[in-house]
Protein backbone atom coordinates (compact mmCIF):
# COMPACT_ATOMS: atom_id res chain seq x y z
CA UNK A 1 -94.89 -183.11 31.45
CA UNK A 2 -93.28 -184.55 34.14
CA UNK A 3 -93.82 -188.19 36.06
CA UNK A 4 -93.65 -186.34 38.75
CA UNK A 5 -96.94 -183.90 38.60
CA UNK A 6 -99.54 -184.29 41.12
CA UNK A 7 -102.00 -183.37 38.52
CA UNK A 8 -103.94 -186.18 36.78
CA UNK A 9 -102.35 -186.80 33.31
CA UNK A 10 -105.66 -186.50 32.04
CA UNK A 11 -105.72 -182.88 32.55
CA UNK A 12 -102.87 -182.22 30.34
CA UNK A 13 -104.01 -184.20 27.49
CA UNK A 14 -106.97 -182.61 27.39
CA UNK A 15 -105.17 -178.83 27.23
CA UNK A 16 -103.02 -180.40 24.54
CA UNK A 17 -105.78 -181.25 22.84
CA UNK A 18 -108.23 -178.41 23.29
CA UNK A 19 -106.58 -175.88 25.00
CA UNK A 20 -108.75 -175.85 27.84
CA UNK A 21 -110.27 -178.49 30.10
CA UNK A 22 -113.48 -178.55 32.94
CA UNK A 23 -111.85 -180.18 35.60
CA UNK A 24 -113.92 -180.26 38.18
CA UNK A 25 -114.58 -178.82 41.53
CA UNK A 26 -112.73 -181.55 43.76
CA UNK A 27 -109.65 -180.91 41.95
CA UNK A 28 -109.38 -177.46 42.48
CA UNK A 29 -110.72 -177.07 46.08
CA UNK A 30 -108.06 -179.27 47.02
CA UNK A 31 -105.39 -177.49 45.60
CA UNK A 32 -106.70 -174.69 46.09
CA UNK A 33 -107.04 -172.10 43.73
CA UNK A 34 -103.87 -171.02 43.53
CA UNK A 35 -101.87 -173.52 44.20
CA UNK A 36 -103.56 -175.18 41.64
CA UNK A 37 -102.64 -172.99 38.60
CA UNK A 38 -98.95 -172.53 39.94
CA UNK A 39 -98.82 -176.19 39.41
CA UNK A 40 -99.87 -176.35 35.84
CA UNK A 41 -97.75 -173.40 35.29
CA UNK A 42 -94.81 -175.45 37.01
CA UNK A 43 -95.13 -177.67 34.19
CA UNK A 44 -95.51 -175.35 31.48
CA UNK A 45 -99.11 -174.42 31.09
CA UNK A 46 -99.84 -171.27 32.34
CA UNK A 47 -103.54 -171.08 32.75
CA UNK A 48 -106.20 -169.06 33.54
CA UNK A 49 -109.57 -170.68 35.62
CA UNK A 50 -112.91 -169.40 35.26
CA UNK A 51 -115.60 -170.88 37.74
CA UNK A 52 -119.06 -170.59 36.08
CA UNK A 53 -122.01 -170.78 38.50
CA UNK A 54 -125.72 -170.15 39.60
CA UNK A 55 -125.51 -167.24 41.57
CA UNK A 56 -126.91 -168.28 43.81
CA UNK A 57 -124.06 -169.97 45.70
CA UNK A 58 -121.30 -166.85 46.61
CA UNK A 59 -119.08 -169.70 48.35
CA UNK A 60 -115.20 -169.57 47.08
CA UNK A 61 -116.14 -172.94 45.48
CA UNK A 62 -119.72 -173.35 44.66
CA UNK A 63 -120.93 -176.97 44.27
CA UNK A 64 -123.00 -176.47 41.09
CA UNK A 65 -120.17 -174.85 38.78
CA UNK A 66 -118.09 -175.64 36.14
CA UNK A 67 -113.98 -175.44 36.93
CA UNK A 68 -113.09 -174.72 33.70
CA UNK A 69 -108.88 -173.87 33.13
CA UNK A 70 -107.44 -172.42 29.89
CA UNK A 71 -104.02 -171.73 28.44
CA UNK A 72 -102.65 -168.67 28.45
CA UNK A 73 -100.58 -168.96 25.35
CA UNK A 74 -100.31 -171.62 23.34
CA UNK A 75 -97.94 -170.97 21.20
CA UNK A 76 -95.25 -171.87 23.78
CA UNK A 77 -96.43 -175.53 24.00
CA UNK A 78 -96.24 -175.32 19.93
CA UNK A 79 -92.75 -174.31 20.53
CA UNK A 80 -91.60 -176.51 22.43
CA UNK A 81 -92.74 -179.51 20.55
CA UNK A 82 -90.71 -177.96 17.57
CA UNK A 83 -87.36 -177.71 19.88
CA UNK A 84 -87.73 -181.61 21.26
CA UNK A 85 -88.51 -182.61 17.46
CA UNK A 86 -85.23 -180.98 16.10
């Protein structure tokens, strides 16, 4: 990852780690949805986000949910760590 991500480092330890993270709603509302995962994917974790919530609330970001973001693949992080280690 780069020093230059506006992504909280945290994030990307956590997807290292796990493979996915909950990240919250305030981080992804304002980003934007979009925006959001073009950034991770900008530094080589294309994700997927899945936004669990009462059903209530239809809004685009409901204030009750759970912001959860997953890797797409990864093998490709796995990969790289093999390249840099060679």
């Amino acid at each position: 990852m780069s020093n230059t991500s506006k992504l909280p480092e945290w994030i990307f330890h956590c997807l290292d780690q796990y493979g996915n993270c909950a990240c919250g709603r305030t981080i992804v509302k304002k980003y934007g949805k979009e925006k959001f995962l073009d950034l991770l994917e900008g530094e080589a974790y294309p994700c997927e986000l899945e936004i669990l919530s009462d059903q209530k609330d239809k809004s685009q970001y409901p204030k009750d949910g759970t912001y959860i973001i997953t890797l797409k693949n990864r093998s490709i992080l796995f990969e790289m760590e093999e390249e840099e280690a060679e």
